[in-house]
C-alpha atoms as a PDB file:
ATOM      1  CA  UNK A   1     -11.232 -16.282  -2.342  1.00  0.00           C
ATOM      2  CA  UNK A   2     -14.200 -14.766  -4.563  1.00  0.00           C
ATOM      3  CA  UNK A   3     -11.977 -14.492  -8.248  1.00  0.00           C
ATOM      4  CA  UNK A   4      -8.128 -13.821  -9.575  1.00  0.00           C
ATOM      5  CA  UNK A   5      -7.738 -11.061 -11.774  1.00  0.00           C
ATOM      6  CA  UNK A   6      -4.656 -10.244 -14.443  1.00  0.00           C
ATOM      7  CA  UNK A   7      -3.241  -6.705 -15.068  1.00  0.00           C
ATOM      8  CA  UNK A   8      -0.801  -6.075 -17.711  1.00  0.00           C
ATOM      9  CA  UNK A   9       1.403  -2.948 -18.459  1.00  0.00           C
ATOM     10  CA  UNK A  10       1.194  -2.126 -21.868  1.00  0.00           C
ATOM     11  CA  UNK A  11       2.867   1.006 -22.876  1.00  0.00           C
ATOM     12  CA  UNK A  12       3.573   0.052 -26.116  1.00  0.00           C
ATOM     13  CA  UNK A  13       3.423  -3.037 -28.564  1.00  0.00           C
ATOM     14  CA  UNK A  14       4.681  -6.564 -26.897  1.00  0.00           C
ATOM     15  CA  UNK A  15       6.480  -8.986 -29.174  1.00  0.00           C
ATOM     16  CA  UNK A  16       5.721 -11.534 -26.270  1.00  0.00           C
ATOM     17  CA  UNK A  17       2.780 -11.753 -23.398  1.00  0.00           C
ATOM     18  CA  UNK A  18       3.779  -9.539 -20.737  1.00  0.00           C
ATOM     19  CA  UNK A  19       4.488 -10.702 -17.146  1.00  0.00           C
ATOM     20  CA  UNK A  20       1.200  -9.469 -15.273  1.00  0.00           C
ATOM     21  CA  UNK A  21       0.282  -8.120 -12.078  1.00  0.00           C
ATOM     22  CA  UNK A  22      -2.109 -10.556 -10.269  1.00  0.00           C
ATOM     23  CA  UNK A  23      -4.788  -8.840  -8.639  1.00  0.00           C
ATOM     24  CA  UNK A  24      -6.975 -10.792  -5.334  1.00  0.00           C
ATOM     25  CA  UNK A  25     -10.667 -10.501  -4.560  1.00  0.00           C
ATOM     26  CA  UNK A  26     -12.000 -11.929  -1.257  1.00  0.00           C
ATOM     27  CA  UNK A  27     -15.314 -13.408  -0.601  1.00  0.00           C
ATOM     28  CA  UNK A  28     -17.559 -11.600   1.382  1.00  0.00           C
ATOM     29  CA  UNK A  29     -16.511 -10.672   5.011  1.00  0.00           C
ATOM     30  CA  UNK A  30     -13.221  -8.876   6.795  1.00  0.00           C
ATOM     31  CA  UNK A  31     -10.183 -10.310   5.659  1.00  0.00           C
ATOM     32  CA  UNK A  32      -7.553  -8.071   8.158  1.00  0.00           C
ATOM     33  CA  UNK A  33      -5.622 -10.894   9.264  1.00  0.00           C
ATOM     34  CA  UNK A  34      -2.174  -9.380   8.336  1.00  0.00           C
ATOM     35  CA  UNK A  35      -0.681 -12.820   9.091  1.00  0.00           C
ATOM     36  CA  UNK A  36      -3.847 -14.719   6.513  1.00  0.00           C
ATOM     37  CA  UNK A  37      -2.960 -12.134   3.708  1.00  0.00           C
ATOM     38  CA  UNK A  38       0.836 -13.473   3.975  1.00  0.00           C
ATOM     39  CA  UNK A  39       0.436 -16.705   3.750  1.00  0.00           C
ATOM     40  CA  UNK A  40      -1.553 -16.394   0.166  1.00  0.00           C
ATOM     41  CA  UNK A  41       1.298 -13.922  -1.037  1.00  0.00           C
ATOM     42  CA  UNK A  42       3.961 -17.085   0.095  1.00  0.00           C
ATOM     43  CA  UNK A  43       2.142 -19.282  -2.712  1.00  0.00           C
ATOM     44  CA  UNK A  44       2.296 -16.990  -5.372  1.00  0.00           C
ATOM     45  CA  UNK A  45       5.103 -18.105  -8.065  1.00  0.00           C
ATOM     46  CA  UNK A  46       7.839 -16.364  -8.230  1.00  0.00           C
ATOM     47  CA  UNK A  47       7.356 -13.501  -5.736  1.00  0.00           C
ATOM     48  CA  UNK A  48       9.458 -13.130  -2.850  1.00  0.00           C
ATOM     49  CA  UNK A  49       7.828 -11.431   0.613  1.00  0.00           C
ATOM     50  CA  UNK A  50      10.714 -10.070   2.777  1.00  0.00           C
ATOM     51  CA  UNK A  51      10.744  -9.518   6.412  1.00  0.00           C
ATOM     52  CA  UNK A  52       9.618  -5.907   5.806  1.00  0.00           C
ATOM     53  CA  UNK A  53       7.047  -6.179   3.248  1.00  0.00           C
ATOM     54  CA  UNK A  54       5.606  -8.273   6.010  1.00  0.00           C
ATOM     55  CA  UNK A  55       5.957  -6.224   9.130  1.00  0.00           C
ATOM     56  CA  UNK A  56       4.598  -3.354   6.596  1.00  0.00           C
ATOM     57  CA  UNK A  57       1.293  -4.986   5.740  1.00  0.00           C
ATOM     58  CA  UNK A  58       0.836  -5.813   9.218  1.00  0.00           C
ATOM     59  CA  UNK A  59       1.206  -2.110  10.052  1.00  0.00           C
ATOM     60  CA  UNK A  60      -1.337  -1.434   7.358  1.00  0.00           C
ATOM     61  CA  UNK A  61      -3.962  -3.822   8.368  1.00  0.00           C
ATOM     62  CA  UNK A  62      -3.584  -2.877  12.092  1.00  0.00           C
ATOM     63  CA  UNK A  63      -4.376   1.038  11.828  1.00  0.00           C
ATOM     64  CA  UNK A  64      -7.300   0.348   9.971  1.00  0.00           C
ATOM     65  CA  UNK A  65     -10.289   2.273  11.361  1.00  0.00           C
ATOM     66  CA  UNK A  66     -13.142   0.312  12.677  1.00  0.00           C
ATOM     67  CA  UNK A  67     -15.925  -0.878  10.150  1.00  0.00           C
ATOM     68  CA  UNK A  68     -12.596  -0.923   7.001  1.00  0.00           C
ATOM     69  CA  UNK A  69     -10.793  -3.971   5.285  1.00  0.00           C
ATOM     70  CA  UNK A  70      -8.991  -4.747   2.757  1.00  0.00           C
ATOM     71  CA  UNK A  71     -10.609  -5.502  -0.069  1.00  0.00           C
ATOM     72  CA  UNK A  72      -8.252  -6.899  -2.800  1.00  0.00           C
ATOM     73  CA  UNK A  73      -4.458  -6.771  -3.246  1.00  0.00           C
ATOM     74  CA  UNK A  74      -2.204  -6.946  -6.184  1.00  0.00           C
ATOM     75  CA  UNK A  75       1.177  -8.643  -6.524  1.00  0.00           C
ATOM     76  CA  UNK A  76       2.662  -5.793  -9.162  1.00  0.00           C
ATOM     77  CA  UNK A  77       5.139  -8.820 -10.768  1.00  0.00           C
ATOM     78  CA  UNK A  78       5.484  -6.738 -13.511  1.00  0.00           C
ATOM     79  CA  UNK A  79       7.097  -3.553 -11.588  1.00  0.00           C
ATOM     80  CA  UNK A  80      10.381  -3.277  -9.962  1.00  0.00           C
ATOM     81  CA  UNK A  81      10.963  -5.081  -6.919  1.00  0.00           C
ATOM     82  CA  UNK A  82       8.840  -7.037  -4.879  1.00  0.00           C
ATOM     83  CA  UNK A  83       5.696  -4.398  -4.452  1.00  0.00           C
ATOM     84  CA  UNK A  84       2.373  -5.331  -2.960  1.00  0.00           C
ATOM     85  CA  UNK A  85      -0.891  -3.216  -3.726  1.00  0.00           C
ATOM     86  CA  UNK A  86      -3.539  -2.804  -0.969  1.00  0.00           C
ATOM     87  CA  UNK A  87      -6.820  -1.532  -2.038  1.00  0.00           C
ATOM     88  CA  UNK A  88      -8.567  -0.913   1.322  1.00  0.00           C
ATOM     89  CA  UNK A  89     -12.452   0.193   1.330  1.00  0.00           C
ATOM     90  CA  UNK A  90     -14.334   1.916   4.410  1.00  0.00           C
ATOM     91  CA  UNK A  91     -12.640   4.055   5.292  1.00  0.00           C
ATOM     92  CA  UNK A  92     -14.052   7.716   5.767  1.00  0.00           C
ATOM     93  CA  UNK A  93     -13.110   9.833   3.135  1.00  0.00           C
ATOM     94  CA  UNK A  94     -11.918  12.411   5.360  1.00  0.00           C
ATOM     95  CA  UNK A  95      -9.934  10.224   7.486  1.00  0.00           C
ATOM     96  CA  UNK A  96      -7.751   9.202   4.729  1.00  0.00           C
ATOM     97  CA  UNK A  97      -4.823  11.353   5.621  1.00  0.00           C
ATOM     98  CA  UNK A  98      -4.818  10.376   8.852  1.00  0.00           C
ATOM     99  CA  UNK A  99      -4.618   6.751   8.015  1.00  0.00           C
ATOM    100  CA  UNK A 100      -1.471   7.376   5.508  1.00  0.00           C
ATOM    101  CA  UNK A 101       0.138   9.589   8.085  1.00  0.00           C
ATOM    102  CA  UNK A 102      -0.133   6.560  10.822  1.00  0.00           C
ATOM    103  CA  UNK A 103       1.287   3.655   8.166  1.00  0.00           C
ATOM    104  CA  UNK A 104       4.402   6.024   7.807  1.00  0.00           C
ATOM    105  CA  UNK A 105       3.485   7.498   4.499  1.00  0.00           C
ATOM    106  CA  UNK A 106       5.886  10.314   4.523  1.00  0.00           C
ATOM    107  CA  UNK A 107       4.621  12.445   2.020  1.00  0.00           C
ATOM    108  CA  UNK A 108       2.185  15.594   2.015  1.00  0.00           C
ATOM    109  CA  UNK A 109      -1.281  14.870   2.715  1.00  0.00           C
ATOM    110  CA  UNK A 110      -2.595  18.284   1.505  1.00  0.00           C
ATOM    111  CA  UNK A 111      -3.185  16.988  -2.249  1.00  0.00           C
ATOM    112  CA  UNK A 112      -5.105  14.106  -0.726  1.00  0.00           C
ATOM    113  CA  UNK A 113      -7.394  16.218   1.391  1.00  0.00           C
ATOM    114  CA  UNK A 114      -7.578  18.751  -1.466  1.00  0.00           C
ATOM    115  CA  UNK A 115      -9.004  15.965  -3.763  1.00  0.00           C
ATOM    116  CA  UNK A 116     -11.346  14.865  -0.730  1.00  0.00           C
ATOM    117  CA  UNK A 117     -13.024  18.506  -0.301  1.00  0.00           C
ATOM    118  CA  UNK A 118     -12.874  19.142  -3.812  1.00  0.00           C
ATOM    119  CA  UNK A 119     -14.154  16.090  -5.768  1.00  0.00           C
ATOM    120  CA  UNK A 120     -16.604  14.112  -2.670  1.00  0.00           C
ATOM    121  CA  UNK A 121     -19.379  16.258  -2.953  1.00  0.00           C
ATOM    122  CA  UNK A 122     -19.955  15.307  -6.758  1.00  0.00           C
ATOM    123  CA  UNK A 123     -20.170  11.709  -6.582  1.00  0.00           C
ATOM    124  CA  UNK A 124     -21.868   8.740  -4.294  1.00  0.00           C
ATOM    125  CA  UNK A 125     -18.714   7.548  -2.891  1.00  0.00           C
ATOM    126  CA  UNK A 126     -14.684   7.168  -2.359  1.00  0.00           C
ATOM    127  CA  UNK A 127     -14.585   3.871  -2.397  1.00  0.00           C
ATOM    128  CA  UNK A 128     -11.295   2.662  -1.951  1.00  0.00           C
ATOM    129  CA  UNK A 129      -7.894   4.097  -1.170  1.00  0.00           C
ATOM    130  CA  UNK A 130      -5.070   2.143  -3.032  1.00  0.00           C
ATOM    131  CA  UNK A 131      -1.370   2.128  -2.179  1.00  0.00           C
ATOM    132  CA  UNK A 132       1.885   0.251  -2.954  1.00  0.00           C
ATOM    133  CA  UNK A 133       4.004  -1.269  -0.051  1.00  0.00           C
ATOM    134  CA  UNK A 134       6.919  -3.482  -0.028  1.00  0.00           C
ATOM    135  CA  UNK A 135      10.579  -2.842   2.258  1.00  0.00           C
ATOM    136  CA  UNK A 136       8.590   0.508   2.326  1.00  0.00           C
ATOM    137  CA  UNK A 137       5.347   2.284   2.049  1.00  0.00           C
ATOM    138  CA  UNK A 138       5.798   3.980  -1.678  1.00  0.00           C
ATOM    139  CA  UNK A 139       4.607   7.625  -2.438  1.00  0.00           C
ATOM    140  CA  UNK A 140       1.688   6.534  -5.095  1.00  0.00           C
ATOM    141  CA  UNK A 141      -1.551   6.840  -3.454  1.00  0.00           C
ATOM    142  CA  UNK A 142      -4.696   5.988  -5.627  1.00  0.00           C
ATOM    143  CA  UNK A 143      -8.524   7.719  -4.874  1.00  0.00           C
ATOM    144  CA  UNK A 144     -11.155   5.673  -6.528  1.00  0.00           C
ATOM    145  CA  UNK A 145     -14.672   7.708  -7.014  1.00  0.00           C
ATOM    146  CA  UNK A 146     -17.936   6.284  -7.976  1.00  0.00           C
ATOM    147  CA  UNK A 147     -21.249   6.851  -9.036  1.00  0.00           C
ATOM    148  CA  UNK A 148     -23.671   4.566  -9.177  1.00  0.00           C
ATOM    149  CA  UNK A 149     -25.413   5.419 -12.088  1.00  0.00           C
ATOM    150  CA  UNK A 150     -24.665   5.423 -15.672  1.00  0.00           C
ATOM    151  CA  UNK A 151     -24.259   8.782 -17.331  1.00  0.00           C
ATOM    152  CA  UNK A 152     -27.519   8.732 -19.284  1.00  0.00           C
ATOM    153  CA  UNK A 153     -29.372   8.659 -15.774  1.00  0.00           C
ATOM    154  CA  UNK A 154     -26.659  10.559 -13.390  1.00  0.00           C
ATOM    155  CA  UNK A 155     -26.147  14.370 -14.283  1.00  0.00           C
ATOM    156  CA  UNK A 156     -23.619  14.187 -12.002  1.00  0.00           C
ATOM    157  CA  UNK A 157     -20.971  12.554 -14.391  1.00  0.00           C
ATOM    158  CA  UNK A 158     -21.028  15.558 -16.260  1.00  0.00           C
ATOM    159  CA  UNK A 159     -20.080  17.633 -13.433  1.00  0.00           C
ATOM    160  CA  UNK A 160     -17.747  15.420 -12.325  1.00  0.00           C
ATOM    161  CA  UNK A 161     -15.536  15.578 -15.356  1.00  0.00           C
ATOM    162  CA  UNK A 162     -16.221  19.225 -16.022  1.00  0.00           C
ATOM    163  CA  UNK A 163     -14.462  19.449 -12.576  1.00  0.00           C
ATOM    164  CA  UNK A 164     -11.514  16.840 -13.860  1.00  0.00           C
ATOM    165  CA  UNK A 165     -11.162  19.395 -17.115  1.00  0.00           C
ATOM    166  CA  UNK A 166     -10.927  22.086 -15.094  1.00  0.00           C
ATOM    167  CA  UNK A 167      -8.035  20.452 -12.960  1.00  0.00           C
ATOM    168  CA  UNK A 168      -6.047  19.511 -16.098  1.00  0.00           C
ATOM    169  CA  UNK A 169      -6.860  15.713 -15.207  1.00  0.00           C
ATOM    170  CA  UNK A 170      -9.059  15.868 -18.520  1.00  0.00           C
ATOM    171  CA  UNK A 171      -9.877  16.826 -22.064  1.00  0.00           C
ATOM    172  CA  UNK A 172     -12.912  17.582 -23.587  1.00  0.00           C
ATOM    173  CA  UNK A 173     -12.273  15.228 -26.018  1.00  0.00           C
ATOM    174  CA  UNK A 174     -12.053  12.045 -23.538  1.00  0.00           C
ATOM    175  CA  UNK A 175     -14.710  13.643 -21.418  1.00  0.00           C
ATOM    176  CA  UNK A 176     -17.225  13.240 -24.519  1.00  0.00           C
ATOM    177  CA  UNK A 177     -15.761   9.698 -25.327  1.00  0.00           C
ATOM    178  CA  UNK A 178     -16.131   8.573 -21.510  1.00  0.00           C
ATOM    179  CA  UNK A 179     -20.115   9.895 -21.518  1.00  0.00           C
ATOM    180  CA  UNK A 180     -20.547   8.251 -24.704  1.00  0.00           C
ATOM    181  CA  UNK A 181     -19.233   4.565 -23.621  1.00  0.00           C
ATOM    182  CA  UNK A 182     -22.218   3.265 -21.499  1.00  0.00           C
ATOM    183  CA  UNK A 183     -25.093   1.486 -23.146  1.00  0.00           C
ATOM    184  CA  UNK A 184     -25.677  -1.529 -25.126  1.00  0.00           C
ATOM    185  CA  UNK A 185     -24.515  -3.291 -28.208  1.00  0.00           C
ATOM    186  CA  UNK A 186     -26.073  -5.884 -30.332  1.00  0.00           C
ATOM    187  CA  UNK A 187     -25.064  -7.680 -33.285  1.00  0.00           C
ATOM    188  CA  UNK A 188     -26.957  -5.678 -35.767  1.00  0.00           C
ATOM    189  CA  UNK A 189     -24.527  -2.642 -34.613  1.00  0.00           C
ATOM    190  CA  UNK A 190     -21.546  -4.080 -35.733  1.00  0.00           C
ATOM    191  CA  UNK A 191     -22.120  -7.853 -37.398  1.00  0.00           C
ATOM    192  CA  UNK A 192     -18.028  -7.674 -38.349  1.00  0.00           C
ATOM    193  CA  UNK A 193     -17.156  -7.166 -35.039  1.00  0.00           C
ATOM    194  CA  UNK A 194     -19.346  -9.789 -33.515  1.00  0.00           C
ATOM    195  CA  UNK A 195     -17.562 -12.907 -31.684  1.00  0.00           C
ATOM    196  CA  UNK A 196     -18.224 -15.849 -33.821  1.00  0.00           C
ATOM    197  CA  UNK A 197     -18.429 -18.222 -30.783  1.00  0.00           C
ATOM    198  CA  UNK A 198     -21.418 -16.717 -29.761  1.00  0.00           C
ATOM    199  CA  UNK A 199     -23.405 -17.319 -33.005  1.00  0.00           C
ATOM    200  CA  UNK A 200     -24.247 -20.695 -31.956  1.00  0.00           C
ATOM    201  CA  UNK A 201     -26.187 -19.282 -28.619  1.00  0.00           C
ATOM    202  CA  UNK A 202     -27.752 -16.535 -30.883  1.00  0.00           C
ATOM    203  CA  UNK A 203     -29.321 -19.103 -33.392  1.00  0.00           C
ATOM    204  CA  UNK A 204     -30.083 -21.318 -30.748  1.00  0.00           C
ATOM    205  CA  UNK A 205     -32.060 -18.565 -28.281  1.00  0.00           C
ATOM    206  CA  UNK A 206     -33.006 -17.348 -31.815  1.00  0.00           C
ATOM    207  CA  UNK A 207     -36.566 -14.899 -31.283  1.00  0.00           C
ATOM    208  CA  UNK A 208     -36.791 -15.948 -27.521  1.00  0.00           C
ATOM    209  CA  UNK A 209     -33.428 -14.007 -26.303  1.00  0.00           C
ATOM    210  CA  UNK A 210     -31.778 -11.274 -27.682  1.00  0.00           C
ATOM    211  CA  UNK A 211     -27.712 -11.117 -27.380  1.00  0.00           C
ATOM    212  CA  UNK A 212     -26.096  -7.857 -25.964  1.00  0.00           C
ATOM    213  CA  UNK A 213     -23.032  -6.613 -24.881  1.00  0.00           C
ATOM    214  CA  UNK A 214     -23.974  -3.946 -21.851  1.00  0.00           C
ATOM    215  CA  UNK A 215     -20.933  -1.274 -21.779  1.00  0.00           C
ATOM    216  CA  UNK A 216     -20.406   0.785 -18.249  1.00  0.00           C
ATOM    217  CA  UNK A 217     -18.357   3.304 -16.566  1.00  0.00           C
ATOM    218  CA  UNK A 218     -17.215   1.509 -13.446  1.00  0.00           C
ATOM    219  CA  UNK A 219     -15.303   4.426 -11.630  1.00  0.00           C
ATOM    220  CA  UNK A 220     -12.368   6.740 -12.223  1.00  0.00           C
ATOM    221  CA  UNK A 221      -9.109   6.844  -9.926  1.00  0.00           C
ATOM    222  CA  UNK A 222      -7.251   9.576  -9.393  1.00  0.00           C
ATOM    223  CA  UNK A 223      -3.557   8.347  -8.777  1.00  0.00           C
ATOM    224  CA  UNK A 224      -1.078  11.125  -6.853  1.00  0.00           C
ATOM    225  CA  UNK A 225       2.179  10.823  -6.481  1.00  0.00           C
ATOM    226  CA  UNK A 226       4.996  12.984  -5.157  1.00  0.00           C
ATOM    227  CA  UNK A 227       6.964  15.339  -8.104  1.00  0.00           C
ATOM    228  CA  UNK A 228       4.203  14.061 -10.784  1.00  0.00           C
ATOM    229  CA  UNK A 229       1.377  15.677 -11.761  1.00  0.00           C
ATOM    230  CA  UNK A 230      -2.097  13.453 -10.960  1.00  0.00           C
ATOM    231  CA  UNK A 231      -3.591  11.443 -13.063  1.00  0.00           C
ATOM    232  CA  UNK A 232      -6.916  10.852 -14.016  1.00  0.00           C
ATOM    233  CA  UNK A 233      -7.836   7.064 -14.986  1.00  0.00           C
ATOM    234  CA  UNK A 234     -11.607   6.242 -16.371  1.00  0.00           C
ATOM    235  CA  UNK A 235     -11.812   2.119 -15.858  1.00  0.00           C
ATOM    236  CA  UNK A 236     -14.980   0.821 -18.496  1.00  0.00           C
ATOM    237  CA  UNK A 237     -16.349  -2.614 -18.402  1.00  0.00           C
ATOM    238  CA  UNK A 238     -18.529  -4.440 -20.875  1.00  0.00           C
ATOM    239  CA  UNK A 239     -20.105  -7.671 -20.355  1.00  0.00           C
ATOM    240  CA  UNK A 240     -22.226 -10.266 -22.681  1.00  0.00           C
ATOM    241  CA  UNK A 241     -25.774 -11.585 -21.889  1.00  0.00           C
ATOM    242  CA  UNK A 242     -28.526 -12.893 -23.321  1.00  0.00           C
ATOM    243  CA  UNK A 243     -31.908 -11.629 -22.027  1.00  0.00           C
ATOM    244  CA  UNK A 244     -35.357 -11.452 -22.728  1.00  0.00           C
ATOM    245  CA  UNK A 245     -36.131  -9.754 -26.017  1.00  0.00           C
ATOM    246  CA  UNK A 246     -39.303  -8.148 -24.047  1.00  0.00           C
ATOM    247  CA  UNK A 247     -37.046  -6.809 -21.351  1.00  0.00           C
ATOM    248  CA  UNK A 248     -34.724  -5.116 -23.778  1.00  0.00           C
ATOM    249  CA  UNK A 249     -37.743  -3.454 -25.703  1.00  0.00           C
ATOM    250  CA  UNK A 250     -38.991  -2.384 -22.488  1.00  0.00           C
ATOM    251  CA  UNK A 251     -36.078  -0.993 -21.141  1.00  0.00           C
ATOM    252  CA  UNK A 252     -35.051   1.158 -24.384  1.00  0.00           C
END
């Protein structure tokens, strides 16, 4: 297993820390042994696998299309019921209906091959297709879109969500805040707001490394699900370094 990953619903203000979602990422290589992927859900605390949630995940991981796998799958503890997320990658945009339709998803796939025809042509890739199961196959079906660069070198981005605003899956207001997120921040931007565990590293690494926070756009999902309207989801990430003061000169 490559890492664990925590989710938490937060709607509104918690008095308490909520119960998360735990989220699994594989090492590299297939992992589509239906039978494997049970075994790590029987170890997780608290969280009960029937004889259906079973018999439905190996239906999943069986009508995968050659060259697909799953890539990661979430134990939604904090939702109703005993419901198991698969995010599956590889699979051919435009086969996506036709892998719902053979799991026994028994909704519409027209929305879904709307999205396909409408959205794929503006970014690099629909990476993964995300859906809940448990004693059945649930009508929320997640698209996740990608591009690989960041919006200062990718015109695309701003297509893309000109397209989302023109769906009613975005404002212009969250479009500008989105396009604005990605870059880089460094102590002198915001000293009050600067971790005070990291000073130590800073005045250690003093002139030879500079400290810096890089902020990206990792993708945007597009969640549909039958008698509500779709949603639009922009996922950032920010991570801490310290690199080469010469490298960040030369790269600004």
């Amino acid at each position: 297993m490559k890492k664990i990953a925590l989710e938490f619903d937060l709607d509104e203000q918690q008095s308490q820390v909520p119960i998360p979602s735990i989220f699994l990422f594989w090492n590299e290589g297939n992992v589509n042994d239906a039978q494997a992927l049970i075994e790590i859900l029987f170890r997780l605390p608290n969280y009960l696998v029937s004889s259906k949630l079973q018999s439905n995940l190996q239906l999943c991981v069986n009508s995968l299309p050659q060259g697909a796998k799953v890539e990661h799958i979430g134990a939604m503890l904090s939702r109703p019921g005993e419901v198991l997320r698969l995010i599956v990658g590889g699979i051919p945009p435009q086969q996506f209906s036709d892998y719902l339709m053979q799991i026994g998803w028994c909704e519409s796939t027209e929305t879904i091959s709307t999205l396909v025809s409408n959205l794929y042509g503006l970014v690099d890739e629909i990476r993964f297709l995300s859906f809940d199961i448990g004693d059945v196959i649930y009508p929320r079906v997640g698209l996740e879109f990608f591009l690989k660069k960041q919006p200062e070198h990718e015109p695309r981005w701003e297509l893309f969500l000109d397209r989302l605003i023109e769906m009613g899956l975005c404002t212009p207001a969250k479009k500008n805040a989105l396009l604005a997120w990605s870059g880089i921040s460094q102590k002198a931007d915001n000293p009050e707001l600067w971790p005070q565990n990291l000073s130590r590293g800073d005045r250690l690494l003093s002139s030879r490394a500079s400290s810096v926070f890089w902020r990206t756009i990792n993708h945007i999902k597009i969640v549909y699900q039958t008698d509500s309207p779709l949603e639009a989801k922009g996922y950032l990430t920010f991570s801490h370094q310290w690199i080469d003061a010469r490298t960040l000169t030369t790269s600004c």
